[in-house]
Structure formats: C-alpha cells, structure tokens
N, C-alpha and C. Protein backbone atom coordinates (compact mmCIF):
# COMPACT_ATOMS: atom_id res chain seq x y z
N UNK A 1 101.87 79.68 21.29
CA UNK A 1 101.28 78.41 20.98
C UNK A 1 99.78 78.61 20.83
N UNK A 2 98.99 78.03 20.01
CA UNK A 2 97.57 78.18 19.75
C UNK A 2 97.38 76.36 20.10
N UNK A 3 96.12 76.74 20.71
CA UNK A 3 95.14 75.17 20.99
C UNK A 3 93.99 75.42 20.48
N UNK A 4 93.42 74.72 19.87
CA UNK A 4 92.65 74.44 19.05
C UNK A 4 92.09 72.89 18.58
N UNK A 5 90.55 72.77 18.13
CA UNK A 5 90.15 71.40 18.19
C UNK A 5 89.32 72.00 16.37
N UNK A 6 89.05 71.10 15.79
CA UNK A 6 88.39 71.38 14.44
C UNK A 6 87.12 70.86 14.93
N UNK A 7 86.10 71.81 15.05
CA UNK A 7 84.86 71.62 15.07
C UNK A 7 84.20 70.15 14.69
N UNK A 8 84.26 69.85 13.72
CA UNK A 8 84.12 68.04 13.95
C UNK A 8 84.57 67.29 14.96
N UNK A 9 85.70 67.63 15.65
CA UNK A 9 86.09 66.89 16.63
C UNK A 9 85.53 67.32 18.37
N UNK A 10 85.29 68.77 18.18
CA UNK A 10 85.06 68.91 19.52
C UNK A 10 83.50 68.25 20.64
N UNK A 11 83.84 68.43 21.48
CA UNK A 11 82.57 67.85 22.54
C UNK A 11 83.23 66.29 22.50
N UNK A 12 84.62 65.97 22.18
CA UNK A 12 84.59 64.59 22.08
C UNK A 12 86.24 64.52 23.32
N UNK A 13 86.21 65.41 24.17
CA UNK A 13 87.23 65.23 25.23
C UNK A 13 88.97 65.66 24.71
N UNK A 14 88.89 65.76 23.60
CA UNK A 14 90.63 66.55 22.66
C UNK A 14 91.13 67.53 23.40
N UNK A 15 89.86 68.22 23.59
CA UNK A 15 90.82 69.59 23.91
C UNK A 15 90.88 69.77 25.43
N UNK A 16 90.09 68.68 26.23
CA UNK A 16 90.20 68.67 27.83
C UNK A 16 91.44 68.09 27.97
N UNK A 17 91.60 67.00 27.07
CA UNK A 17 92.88 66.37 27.68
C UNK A 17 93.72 66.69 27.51
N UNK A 18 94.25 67.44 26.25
CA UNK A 18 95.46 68.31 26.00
C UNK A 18 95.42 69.32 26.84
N UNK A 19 94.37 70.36 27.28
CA UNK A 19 94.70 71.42 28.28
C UNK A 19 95.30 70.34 29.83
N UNK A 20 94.39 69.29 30.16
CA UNK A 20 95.01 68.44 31.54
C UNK A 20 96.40 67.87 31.15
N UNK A 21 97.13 67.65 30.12
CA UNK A 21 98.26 67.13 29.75
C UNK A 21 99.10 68.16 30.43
N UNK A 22 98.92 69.79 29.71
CA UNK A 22 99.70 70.68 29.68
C UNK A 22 99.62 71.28 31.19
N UNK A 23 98.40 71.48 31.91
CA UNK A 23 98.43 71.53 33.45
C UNK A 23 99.58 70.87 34.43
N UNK A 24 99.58 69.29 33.74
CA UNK A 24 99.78 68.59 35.05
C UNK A 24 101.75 68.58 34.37
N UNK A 25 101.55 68.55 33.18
CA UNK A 25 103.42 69.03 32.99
C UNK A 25 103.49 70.39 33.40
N UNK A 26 102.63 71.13 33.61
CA UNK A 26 103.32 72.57 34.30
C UNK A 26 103.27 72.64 36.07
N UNK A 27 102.41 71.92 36.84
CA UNK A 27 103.11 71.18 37.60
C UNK A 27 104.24 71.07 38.09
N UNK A 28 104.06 69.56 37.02
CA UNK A 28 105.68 69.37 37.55
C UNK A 28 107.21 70.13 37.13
N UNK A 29 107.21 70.65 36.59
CA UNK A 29 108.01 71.24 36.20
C UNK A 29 107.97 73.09 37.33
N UNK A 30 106.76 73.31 37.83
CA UNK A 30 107.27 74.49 38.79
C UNK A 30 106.77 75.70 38.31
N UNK A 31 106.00 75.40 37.06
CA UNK A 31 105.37 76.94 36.70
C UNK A 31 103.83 77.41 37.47
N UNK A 32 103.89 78.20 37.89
CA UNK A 32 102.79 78.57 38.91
C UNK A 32 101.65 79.10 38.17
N UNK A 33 101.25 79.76 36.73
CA UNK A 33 100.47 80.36 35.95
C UNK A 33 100.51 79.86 34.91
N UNK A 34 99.15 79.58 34.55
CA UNK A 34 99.33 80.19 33.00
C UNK A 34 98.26 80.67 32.29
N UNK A 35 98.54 81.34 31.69
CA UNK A 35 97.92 82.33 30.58
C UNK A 35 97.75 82.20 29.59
N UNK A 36 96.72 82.89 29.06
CA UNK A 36 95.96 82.65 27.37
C UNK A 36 95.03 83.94 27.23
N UNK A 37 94.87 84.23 25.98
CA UNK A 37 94.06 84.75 25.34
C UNK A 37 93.05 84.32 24.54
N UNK A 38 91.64 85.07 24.45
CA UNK A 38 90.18 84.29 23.89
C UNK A 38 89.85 85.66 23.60
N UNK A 39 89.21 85.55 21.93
CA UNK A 39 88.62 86.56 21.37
C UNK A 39 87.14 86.48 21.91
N UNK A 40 87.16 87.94 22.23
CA UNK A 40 85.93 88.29 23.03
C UNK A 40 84.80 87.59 22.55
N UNK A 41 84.63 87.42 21.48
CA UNK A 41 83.25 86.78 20.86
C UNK A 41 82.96 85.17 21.01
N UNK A 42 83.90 84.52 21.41
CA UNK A 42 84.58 83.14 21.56
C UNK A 42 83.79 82.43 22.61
N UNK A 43 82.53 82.52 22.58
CA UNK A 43 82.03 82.13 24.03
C UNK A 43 82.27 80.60 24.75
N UNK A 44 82.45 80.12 23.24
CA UNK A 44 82.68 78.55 23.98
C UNK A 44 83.87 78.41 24.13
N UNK A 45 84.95 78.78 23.68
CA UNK A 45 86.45 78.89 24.59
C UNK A 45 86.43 79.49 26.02
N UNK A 46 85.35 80.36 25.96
CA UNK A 46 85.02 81.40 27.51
C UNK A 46 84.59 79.79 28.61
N UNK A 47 84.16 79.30 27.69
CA UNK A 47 83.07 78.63 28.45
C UNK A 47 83.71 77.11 29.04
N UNK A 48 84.76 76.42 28.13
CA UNK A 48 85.69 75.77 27.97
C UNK A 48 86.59 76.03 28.90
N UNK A 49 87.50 76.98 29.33
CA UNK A 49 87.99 77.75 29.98
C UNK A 49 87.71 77.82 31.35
N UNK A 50 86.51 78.26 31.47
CA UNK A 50 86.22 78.94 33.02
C UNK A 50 85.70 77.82 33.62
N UNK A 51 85.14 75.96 33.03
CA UNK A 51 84.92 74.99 33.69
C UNK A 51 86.38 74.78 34.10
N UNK A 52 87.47 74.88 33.76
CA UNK A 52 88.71 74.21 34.14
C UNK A 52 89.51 75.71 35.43
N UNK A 53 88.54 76.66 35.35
CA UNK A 53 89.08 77.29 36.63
C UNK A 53 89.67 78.51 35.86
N UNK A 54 89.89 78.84 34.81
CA UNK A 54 90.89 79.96 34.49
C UNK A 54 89.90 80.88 34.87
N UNK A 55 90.46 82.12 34.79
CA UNK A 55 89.84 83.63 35.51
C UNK A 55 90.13 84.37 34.32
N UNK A 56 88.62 85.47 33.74
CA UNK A 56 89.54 86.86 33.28
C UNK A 56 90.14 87.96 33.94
N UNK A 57 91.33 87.98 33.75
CA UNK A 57 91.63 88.71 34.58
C UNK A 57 91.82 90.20 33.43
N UNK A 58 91.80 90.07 32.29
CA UNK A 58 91.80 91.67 31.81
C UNK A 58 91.24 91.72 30.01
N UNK A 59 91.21 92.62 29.52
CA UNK A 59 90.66 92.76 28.30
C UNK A 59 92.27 93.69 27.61
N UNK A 60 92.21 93.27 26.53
CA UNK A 60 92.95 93.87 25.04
C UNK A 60 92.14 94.45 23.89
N UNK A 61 92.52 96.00 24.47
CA UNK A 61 91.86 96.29 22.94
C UNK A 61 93.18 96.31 21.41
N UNK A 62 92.70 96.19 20.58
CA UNK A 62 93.46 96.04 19.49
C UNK A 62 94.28 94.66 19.39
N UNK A 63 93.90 93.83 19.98
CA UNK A 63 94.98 92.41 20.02
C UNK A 63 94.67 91.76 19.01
N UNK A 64 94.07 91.63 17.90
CA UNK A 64 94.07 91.11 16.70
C UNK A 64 94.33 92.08 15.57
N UNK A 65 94.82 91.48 14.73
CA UNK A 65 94.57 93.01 13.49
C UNK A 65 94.21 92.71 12.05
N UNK A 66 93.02 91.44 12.37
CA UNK A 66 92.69 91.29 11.29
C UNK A 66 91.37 90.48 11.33
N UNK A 67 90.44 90.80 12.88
CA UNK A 67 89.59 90.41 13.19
C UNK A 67 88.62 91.59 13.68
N UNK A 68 87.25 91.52 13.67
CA UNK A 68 86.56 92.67 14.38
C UNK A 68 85.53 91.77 15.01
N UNK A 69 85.14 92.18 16.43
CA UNK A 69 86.26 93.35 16.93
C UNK A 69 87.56 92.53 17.41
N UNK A 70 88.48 93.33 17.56
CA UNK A 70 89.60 92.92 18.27
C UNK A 70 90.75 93.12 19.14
N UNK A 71 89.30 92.69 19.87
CA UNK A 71 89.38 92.57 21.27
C UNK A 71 89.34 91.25 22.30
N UNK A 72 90.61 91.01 23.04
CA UNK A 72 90.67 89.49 23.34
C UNK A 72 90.74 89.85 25.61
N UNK A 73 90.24 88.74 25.73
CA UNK A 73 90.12 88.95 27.15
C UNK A 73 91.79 88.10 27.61
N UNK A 74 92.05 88.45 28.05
CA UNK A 74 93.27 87.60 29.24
C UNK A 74 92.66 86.85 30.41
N UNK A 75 93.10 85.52 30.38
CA UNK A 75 92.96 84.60 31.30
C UNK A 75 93.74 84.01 31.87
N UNK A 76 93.53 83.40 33.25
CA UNK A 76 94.52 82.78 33.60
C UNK A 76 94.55 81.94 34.76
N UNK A 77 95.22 80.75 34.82
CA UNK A 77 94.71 79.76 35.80
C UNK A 77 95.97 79.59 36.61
N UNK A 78 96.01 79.81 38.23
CA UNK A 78 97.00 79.82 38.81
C UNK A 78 97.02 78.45 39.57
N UNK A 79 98.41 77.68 39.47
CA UNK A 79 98.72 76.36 39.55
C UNK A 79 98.39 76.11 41.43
C-alpha cells in the first residue's frame, strides 16, 4: 500500500488523519507493528513520521530500481 498526499494538499491534516485512521484500526484489530518504507532523501516523510513516533530501525540498499539513490530506510511504530 503507498500513502501519499499531492503536494497542494499537504500541511492541511490528510495525511495525519489517514495515518491516525489506520493506527487506531490496527489497534483494534490486534496488530502490534507497523512498518513502512521512506526514500532516504524524503526528509519530510522522515519528518512526518518520526512526529507520530515511528523509529528507523534499518536502511535498504537497492530498494528502488528506478530511483537514485536507492536507498530506503525502514520504519516502524510499535502499537
């Protein structure tokens, strides 16, 4: 699944509330993690991200193959 906001729209709360939508249904439902990937260069997804608590917990080299560089960090926010 990709999340994503179109630059016209962002700074306007879209993409907080869809990530808090998808939190609070993982919740309830019993899933204890979750995980995502952010291309290293991505600072405001970094940045987006690490206010809501997720952690990097590792780097990918080669995880794109049609981006440079591509290289994506692993994150992840435990419930």
């Amino acid at each position: 699944m990709t999340l994503g906001v179109l630059a016209n729209y962002r700074h306007l709360g879209y993409g907080a509330k869809i990530l808090e939508k998808i939190i609070i249904d993982s919740k309830k439902i019993g899933i204890k993690c979750i995980g995502l990937h952010v291309h290293v260069d991505n600072r405001n997804a970094l940045k987006f991200y690490g206010k809501r608590g997720f952690n990097i917990i590792g780097k990918v080299d080669e995880y794109y193959k049609k981006i440079s560089p591509n290289s994506a960090y692993i994150l992840e926010l435990m419930l």
